[in-house]
Protein backbone atom coordinates (compact mmCIF):
# COMPACT_ATOMS: atom_id res chain seq x y z
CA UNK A 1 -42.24 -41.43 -34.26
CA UNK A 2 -42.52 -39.07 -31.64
CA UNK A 3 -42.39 -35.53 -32.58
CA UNK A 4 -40.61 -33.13 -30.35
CA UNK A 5 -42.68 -30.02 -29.45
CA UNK A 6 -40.85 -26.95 -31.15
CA UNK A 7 -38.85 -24.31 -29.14
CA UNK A 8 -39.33 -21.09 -28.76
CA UNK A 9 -36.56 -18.28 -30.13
CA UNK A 10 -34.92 -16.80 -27.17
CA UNK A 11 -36.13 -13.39 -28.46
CA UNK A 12 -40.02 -14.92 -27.92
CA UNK A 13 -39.00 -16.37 -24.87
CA UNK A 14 -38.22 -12.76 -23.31
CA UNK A 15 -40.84 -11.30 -24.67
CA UNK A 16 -43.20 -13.78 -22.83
CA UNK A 17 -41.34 -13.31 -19.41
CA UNK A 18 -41.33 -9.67 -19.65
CA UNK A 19 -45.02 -9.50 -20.72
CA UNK A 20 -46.40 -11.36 -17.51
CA UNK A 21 -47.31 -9.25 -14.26
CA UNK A 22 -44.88 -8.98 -11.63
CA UNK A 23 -45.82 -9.28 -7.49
CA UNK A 24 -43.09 -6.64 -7.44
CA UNK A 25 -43.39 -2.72 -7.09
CA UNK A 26 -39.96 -2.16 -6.97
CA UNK A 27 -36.93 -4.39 -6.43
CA UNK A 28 -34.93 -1.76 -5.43
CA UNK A 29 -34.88 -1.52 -1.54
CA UNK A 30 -33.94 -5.21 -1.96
CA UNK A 31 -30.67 -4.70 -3.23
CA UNK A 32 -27.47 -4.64 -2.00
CA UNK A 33 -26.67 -0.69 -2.80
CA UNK A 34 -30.11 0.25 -0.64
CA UNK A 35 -29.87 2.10 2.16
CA UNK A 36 -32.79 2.17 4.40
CA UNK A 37 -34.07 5.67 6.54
CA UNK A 38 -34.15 3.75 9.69
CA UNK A 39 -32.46 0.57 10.82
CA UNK A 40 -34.35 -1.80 12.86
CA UNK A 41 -32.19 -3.38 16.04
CA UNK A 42 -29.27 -0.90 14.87
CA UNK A 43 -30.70 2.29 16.79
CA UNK A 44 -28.74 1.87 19.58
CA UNK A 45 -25.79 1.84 18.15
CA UNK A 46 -26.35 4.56 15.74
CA UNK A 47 -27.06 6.30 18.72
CA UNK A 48 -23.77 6.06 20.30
CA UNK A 49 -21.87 6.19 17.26
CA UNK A 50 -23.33 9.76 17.23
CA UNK A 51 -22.41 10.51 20.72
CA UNK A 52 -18.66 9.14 19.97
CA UNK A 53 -18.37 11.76 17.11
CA UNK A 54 -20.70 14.60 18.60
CA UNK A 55 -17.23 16.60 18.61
CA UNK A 56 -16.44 16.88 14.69
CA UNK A 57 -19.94 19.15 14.87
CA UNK A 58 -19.66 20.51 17.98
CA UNK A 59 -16.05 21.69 18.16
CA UNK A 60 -14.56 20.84 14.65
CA UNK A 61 -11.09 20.52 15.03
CA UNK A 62 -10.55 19.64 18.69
CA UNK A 63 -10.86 15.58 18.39
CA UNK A 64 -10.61 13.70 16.08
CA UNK A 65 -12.28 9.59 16.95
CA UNK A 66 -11.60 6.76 15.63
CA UNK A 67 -13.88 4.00 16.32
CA UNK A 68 -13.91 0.23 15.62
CA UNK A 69 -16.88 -1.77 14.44
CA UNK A 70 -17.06 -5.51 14.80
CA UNK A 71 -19.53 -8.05 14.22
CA UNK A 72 -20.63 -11.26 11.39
CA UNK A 73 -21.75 -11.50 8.28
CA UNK A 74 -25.10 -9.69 7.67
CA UNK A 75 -24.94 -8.10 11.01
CA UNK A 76 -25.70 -4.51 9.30
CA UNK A 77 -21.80 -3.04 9.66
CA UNK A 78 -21.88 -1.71 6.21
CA UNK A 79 -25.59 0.18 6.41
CA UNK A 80 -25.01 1.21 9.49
CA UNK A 81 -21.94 3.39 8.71
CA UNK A 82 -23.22 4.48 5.41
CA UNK A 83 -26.65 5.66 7.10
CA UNK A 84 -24.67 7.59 9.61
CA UNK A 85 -22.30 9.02 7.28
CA UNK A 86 -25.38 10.30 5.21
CA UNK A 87 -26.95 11.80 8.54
CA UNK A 88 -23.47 13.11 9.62
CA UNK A 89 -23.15 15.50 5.98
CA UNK A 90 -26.91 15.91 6.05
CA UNK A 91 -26.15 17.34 10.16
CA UNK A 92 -22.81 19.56 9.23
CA UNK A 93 -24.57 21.16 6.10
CA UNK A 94 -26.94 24.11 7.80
CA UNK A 95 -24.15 24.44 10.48
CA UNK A 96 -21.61 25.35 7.32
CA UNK A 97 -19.58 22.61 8.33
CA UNK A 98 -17.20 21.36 5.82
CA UNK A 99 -17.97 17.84 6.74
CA UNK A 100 -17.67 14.46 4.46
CA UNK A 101 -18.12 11.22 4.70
CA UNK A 102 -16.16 8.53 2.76
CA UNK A 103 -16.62 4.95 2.22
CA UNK A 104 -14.14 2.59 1.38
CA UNK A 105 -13.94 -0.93 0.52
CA UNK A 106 -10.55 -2.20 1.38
CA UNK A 107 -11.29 -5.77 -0.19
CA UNK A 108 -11.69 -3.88 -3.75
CA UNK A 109 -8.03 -2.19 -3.20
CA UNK A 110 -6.72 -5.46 -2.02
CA UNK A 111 -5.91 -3.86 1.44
CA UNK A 112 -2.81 -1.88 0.00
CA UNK A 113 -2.86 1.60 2.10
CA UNK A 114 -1.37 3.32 -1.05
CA UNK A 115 -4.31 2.84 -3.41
CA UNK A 116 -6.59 3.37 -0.95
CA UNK A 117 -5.34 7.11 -0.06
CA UNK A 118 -5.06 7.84 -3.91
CA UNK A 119 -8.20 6.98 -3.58
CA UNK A 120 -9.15 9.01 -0.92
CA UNK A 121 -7.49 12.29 -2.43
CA UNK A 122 -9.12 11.96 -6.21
CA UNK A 123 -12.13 12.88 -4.27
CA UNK A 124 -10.59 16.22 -4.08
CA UNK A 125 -8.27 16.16 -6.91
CA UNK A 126 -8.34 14.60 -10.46
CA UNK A 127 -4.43 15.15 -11.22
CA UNK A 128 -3.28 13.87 -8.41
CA UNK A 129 0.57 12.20 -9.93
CA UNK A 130 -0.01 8.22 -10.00
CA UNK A 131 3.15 7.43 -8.48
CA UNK A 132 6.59 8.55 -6.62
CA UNK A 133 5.07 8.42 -3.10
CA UNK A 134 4.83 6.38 -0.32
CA UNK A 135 2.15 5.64 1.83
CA UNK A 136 2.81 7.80 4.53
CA UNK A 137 3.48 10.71 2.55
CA UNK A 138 -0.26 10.22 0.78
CA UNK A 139 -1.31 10.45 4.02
CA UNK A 140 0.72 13.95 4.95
CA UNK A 141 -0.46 15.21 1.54
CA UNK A 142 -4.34 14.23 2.94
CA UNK A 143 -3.84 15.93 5.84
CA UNK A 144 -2.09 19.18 3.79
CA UNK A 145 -5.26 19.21 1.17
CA UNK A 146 -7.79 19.15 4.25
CA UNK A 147 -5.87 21.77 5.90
CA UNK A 148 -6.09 24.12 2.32
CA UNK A 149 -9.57 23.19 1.87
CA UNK A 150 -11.44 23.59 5.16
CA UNK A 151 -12.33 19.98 5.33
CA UNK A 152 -12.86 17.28 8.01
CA UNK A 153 -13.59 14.19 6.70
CA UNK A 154 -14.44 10.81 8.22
CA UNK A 155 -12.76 7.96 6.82
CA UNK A 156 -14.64 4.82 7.03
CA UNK A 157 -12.40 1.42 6.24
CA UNK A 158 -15.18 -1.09 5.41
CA UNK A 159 -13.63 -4.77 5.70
CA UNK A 160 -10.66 -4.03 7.24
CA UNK A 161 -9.60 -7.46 7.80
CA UNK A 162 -7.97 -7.33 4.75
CA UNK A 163 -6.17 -4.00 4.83
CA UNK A 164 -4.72 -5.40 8.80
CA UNK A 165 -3.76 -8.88 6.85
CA UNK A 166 -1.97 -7.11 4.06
CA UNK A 167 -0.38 -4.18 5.87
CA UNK A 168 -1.34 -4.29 9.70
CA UNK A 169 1.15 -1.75 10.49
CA UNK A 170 -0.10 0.81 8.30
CA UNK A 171 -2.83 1.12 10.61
CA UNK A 172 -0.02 3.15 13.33
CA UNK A 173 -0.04 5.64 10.83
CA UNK A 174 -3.48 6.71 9.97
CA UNK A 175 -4.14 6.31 13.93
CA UNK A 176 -1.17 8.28 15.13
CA UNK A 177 -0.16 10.43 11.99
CA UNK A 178 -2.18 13.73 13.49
CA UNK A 179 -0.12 13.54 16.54
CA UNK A 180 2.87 14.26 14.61
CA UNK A 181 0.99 18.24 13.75
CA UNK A 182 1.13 19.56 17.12
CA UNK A 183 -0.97 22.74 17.70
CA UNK A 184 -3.24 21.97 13.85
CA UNK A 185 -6.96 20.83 14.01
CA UNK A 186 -7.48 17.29 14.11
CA UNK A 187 -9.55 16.71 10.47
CA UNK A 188 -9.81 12.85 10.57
CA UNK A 189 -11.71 10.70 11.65
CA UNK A 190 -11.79 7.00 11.37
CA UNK A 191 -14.03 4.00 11.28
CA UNK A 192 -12.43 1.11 10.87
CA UNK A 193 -14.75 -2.20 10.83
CA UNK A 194 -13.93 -6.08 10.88
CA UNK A 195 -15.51 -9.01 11.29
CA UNK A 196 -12.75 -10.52 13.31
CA UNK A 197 -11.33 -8.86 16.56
CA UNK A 198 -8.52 -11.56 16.86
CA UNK A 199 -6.71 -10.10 13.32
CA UNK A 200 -6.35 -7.02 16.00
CA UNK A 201 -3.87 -9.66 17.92
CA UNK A 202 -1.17 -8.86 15.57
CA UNK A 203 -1.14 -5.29 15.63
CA UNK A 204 1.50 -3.21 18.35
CA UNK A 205 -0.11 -2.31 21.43
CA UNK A 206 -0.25 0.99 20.60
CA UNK A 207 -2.85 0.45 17.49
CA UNK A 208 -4.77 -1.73 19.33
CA UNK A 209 -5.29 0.82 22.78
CA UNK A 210 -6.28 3.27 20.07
CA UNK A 211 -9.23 1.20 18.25
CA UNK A 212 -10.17 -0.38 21.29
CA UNK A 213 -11.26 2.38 23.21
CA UNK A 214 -14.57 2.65 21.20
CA UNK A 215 -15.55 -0.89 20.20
CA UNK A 216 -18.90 -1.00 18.88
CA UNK A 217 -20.25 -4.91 18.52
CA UNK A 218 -23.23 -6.00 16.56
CA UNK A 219 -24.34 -9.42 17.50
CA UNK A 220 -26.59 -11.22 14.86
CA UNK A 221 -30.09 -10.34 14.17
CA UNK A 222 -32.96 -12.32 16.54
CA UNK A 223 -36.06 -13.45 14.14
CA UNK A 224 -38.17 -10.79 15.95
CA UNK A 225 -35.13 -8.20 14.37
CA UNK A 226 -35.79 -10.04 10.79
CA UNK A 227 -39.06 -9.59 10.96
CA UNK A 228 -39.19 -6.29 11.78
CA UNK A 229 -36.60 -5.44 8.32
CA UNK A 230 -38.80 -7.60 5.95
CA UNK A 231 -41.78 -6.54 6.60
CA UNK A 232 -40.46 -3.01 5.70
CA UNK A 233 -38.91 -4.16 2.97
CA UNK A 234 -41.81 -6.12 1.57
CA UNK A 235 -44.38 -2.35 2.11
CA UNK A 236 -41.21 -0.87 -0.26
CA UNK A 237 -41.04 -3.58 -2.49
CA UNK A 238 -44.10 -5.89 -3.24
CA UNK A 239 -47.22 -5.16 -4.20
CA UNK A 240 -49.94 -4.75 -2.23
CA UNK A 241 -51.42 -8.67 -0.86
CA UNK A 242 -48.92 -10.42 -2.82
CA UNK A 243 -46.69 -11.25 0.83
CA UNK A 244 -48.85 -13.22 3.21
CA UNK A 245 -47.88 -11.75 6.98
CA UNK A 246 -47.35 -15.37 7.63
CA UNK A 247 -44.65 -15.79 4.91
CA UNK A 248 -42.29 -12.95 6.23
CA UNK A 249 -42.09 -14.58 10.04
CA UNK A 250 -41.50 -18.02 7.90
CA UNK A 251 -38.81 -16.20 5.89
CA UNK A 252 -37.17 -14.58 9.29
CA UNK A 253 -37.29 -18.13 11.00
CA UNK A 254 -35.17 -19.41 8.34
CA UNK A 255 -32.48 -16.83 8.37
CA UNK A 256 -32.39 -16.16 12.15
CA UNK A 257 -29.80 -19.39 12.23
CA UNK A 258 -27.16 -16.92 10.40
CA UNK A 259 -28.61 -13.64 11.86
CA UNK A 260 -27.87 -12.99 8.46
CA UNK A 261 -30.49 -9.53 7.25
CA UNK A 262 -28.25 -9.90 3.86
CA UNK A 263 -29.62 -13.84 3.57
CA UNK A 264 -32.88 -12.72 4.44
CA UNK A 265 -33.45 -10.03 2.46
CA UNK A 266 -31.86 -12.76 -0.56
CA UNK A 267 -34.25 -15.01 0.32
CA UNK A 268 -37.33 -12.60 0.08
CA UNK A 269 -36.04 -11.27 -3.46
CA UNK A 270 -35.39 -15.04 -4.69
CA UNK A 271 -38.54 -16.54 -3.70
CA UNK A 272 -40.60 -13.30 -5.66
CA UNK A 273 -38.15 -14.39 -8.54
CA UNK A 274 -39.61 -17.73 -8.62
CA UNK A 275 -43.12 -16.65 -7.55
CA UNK A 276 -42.96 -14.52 -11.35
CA UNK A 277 -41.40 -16.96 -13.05
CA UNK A 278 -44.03 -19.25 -12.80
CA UNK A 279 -46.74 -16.71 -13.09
CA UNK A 280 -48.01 -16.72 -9.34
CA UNK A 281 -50.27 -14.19 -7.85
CA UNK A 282 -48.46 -14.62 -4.46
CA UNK A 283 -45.01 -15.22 -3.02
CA UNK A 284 -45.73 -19.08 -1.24
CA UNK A 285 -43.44 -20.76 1.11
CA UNK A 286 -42.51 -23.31 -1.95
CA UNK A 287 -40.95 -20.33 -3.03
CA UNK A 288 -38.82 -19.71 -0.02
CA UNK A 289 -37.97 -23.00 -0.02
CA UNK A 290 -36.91 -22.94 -3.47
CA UNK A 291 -34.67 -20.20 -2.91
CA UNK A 292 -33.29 -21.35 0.42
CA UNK A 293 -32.20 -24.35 -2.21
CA UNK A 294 -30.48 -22.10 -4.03
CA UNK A 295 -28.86 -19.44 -2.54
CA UNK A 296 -25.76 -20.42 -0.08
CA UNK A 297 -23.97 -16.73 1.60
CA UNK A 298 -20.82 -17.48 0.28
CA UNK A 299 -22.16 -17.70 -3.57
CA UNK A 300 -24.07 -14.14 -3.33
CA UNK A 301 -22.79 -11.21 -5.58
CA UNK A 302 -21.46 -9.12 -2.52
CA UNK A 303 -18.84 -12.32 -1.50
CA UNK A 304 -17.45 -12.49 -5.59
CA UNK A 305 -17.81 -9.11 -7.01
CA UNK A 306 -14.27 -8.27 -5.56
CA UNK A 307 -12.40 -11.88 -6.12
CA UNK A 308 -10.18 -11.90 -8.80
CA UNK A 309 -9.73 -14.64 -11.52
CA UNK A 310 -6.61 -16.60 -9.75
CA UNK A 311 -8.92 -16.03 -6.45
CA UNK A 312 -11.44 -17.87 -8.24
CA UNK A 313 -9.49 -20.54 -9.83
CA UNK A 314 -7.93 -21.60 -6.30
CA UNK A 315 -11.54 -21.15 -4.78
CA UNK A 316 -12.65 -23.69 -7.45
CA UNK A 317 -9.27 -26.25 -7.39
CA UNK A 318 -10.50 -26.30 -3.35
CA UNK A 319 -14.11 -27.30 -4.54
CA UNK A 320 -13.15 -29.64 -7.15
CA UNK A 321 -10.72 -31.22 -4.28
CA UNK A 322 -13.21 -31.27 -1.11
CA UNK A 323 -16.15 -32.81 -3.25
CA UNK A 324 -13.78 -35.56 -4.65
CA UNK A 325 -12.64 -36.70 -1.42
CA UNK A 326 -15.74 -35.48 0.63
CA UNK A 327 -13.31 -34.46 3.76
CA UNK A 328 -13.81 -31.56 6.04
CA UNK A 329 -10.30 -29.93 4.95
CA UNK A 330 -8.15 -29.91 1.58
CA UNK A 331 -4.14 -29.57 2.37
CA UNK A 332 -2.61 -26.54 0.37
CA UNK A 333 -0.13 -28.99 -1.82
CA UNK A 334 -3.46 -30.78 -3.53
CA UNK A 335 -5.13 -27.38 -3.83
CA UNK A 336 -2.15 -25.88 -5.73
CA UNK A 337 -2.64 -29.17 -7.83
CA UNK A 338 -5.83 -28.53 -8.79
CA UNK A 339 -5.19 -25.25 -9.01
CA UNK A 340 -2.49 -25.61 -12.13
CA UNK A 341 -5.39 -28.08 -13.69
CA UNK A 342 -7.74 -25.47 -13.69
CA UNK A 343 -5.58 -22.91 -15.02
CA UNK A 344 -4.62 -25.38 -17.74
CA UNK A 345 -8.54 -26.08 -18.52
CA UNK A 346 -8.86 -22.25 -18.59
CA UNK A 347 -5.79 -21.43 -20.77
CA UNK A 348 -4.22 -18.97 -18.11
CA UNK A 349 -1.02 -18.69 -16.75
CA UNK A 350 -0.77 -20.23 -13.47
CA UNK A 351 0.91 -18.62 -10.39
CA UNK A 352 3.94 -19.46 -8.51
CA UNK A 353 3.60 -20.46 -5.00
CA UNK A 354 3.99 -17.09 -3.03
CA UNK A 355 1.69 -15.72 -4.96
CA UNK A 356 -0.57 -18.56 -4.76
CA UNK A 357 -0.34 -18.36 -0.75
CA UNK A 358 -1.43 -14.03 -0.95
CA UNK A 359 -4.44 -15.56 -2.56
CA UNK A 360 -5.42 -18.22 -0.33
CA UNK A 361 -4.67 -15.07 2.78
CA UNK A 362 -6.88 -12.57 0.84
CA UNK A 363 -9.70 -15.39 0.68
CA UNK A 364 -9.49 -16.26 4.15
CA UNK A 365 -9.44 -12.40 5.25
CA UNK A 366 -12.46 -11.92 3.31
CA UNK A 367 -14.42 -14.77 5.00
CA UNK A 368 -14.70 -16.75 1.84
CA UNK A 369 -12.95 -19.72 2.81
CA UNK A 370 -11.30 -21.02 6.50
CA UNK A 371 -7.53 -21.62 7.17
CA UNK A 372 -5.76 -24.02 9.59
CA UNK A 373 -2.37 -25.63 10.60
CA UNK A 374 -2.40 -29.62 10.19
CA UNK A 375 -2.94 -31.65 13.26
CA UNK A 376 -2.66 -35.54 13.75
CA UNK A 377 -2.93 -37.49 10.87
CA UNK A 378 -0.84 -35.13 8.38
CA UNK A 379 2.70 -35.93 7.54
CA UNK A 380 4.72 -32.57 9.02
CA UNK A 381 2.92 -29.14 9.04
CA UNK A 382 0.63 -28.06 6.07
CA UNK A 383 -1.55 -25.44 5.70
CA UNK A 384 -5.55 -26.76 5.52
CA UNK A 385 -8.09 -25.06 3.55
CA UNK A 386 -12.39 -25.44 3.99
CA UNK A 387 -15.30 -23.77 3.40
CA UNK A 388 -18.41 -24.17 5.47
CA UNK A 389 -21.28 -21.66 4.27
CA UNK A 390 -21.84 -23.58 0.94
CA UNK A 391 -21.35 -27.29 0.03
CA UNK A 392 -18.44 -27.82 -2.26
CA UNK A 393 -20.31 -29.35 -5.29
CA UNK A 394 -22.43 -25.94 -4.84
CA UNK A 395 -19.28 -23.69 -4.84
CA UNK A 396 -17.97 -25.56 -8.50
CA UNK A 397 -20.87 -25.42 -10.28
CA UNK A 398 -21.28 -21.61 -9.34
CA UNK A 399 -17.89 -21.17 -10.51
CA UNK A 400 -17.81 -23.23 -13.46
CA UNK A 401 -20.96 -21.78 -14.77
CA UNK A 402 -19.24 -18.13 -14.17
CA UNK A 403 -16.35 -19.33 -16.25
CA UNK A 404 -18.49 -20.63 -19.38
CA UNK A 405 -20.02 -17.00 -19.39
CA UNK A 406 -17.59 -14.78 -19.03
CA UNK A 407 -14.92 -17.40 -20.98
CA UNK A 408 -14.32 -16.83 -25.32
C-alpha cells in the first residue's frame, strides 16, 4: 500500500509562503488606487484639460466648464482626472483659492443623481437630512452651501454611462442649473466621462451642445505607450534585476491588442505573483504567460467590486447559458431561466422581470456584458445578451468560486 505523503496545516503552509523572498519592493504603484506623478501618452491631454479650466484660477467665478472625457477600457480616463484634480487643489492652495476637487463613481450610486449629490454635500456637512428632497433641490442647496462657504468645486462624474442610462435628463440640470442664478459666480465645474459617446444620442440637444463643446478622446495605448508605464512601474515596484528589459516590451506586446494600461499593469503584478510563488529569482515570460491564462478584463476587481448580488446571479445564469449552448448570444427569456435556478441554488429571492431588465441595463452600461435586438432566426423581437472579454466557462467559475466564499 501506497502511503500518501502528509499535508501540511494551513497555518505551516503560510508561514512557508510568507517566509520566502519576494522579487517585489513594493506592490503598491501596481494597484488600482495608485496614482502616478506623471502619465506617459496622457500629457497632452492633461495639458489642455488645464487650459479648458485655466479660468476657475485665473478669474474664479467668471466660468464655470464642463468638459467631457471619452475613450475604452484602460485608456487612463480615471488617472487622468484624479492626477489633475490633485494638481488643480495643489495649484489653488498658495493662490488662497478655495478650490476642490471631487471624484465620483456613478456605477457605485447606481447612477441615481440624488445619492450622488448627498454625496457630494456630506463632504461639507455630516447632518445633512437623509430625505424630503428632490434632486434638483440637492443641487440648489449645493450651489447655496458653495455660495456660504467660499467654494468652487469641480465635480468629476467618473462612468457616466450609467448615471445618462438611469437618469439622462438629470444631466440638463447640473449643466444648466447655474444659468438659473443670474448675476452669482459660477462655482461648478464638471467632468463628466464615458466610454460611449453614442449613450450621448439620447440626451436633448441642449445637453449634448453643452458637453460637446470640449470633448477630450483618449484612444488606446500603442506598445511603445505600455512600455513606457511598465517600465516605471517595474523601477517603483520590483526589485532591482528581478525584471529583464526584455520581459516588459514582451509584457506591452501582449496588452497593446486592448490598449488596455489596466491589463498590463495586471499582467506585470500576476506574473511576479507566480514568479514568488514558486520561489523564482526573476519574473520569466512563463510567468506572463501564466497570468495572461488567467486574468480576462472583465473578471478583474475594478469590473465586480460595484456589481451587486442579483447583478451577479444574472451575469452567471448568462454564463451557465452561453457555455451550454456555445452560441455567440443568449436570448433574455433563457437568461431569466437560469437566472431563477441560480437564485434557487443560492437560497435568494429571485426578482421579477422589470427589475430583472434594470439589471441586465446597469450591466450593459458598465461594459460588463453586450446587448442587442434579435435578428433572423429568432421567433419575434427578444432582447440578446453576450459577453466577449472573457470566455463564458471563465466568467462561471469566477463567479461560482465568489459564491462558495462569501456563501454560509
Amino acid at each position: 500500500m501506497i502511503e500518501k505523503p502528509a499535508l501540511a496545516p494551513p497555518a505551516e503552509i503560510i508561514r512557508d509562503t510568507l517566509s520566502k523572498p519576494s522579487i517585489f519592493e513594493d506592490e503598491q504603484p501596481l494597484s488600482l488606487e495608485y496614482l502616478p506623478t506623471r502619465l506617459p501618452g496622457r500629457e497632452t491631454q492633461l495639458r489642455f484639460l488645464a487650459e479648458l479650466f485655466r479660468s476657475v484660477v485665473d478669474k474664479p467665478g467668471t466660468t464655470s466648464p464642463k468638459v467631457l472625457i471619452t475613450g475604452d477600457i484602460g485608456t487612463g480616463k480615471t488617472v487622468l482626472i484624479q492626477r489633475f484634480g490633485t494638481d488643480m487643489i495643489r495649484t489653488a492652495k498658495p493662490l488662497k483659492l478655495n478650490l476642490r476637487y471631487i471624484h465620483i463613481n456613478c456605477r457605485e450610486y447606481r447612477g441615481s443623481l440624488f445619492m450622488i449629490l448627498k454625496r457630494v454635500l456630506q463632504n461639507f456637512t455630516t447632518t445633512f437630512p437623509q430625505r424630503g428632497f428632490s434632486s434638483e433641490e440637492l443641487l440648489q442647496i449645493l450651489l447655496d452651501q458653495l455660495e456660504d462657504k467660499n467654494l468652487h468645486v469641480i465635480l468629476a462624474l467618473d462612468e457616466a454611462d450609467m448615471l445618462i442610462k438611469a437618469e439622462g435628463g438629470s444631466l440638463y440640470n447640473l449643466t444648466r442649473i447655474q444659468e438659473e442664478r443670474p448675476g452669482r459666480p459660477t462655482r461648478l465645474s464638471l467632468i463628466v466621462v464615458v466610454r460611449e459617446l453614442k449613450l450621448l444620442e439620447g440626451l436633448d440637444r441642449s445637453t449634448q451642445s453643452t458637453l460637446q463643446r470640449n470633448i477630450i478622446r483618449l484612444d488606446r495605448y500603442s506598445a511603445p505607450q505600455l512600455e513606457t508605464i511598465l517600465r516605471e512601474r517595474v523601477d517603483l515596484s520590483f526589485k532591482e534585476g528581478t525584471v529583464p528589459e526584455t520581459l516588459v516590451s514582451f509584457i506591452a506586446d501582449m496588452a497593446a491588442s486592448q490598449g488596455d494600461a489596466r491589463y498590463a499593469i495586471e499582467l506585470l503584478w500576476r506574473g511576479g505573483k507566480y514568479a514568488d510563488a514558486e520561489g523564482a529569482r526573476e519574473l520569466k515570460p512563463d510567468h506572463v504567460r501564466g497570468a495572461a491564462n488567467s486574468v480576462y478584463p472583465i473578471l478583474r476587481a475594478d469590473y465586480a467590486q460595484h456589481l451587486n448580488l442579483h447583478e451577479k446571479l444574472i451575469l452567471l445564469a448568462l454564463a451557465r447559458v452561453l457555455e451550454r449552448s456555445n452560441e455567440n448570444y443568449a436570448t433574455m427569456g433563457d437568461v431569466e431561466i437560469a437566472y431563477r435556478m441560480a437564485c434557487e441554488e443560492h437560497k435568494i429571492t429571485s426578482r421579477a422581470h422589470t427589475q430583472v431588465w434594470k439589471y441586465v441595463q446597469n450591466l450593459g452600461a458598465s461594459g460588463v456584458l453586450s446587448t442587442q435586438i434579435s435578428t433572423a432566426g429568432y421567433r419575434g423581437k427578444t432582447t440578446l445578451l453576450g459577453v466577449a472579454t472573457a470566455p463564458a466557462s471563465a466568467i462561471r467559475k469566477w463567479l461560482e468560486s465568489g459564491f462558495k466564499a462569501t456563501m454560509p
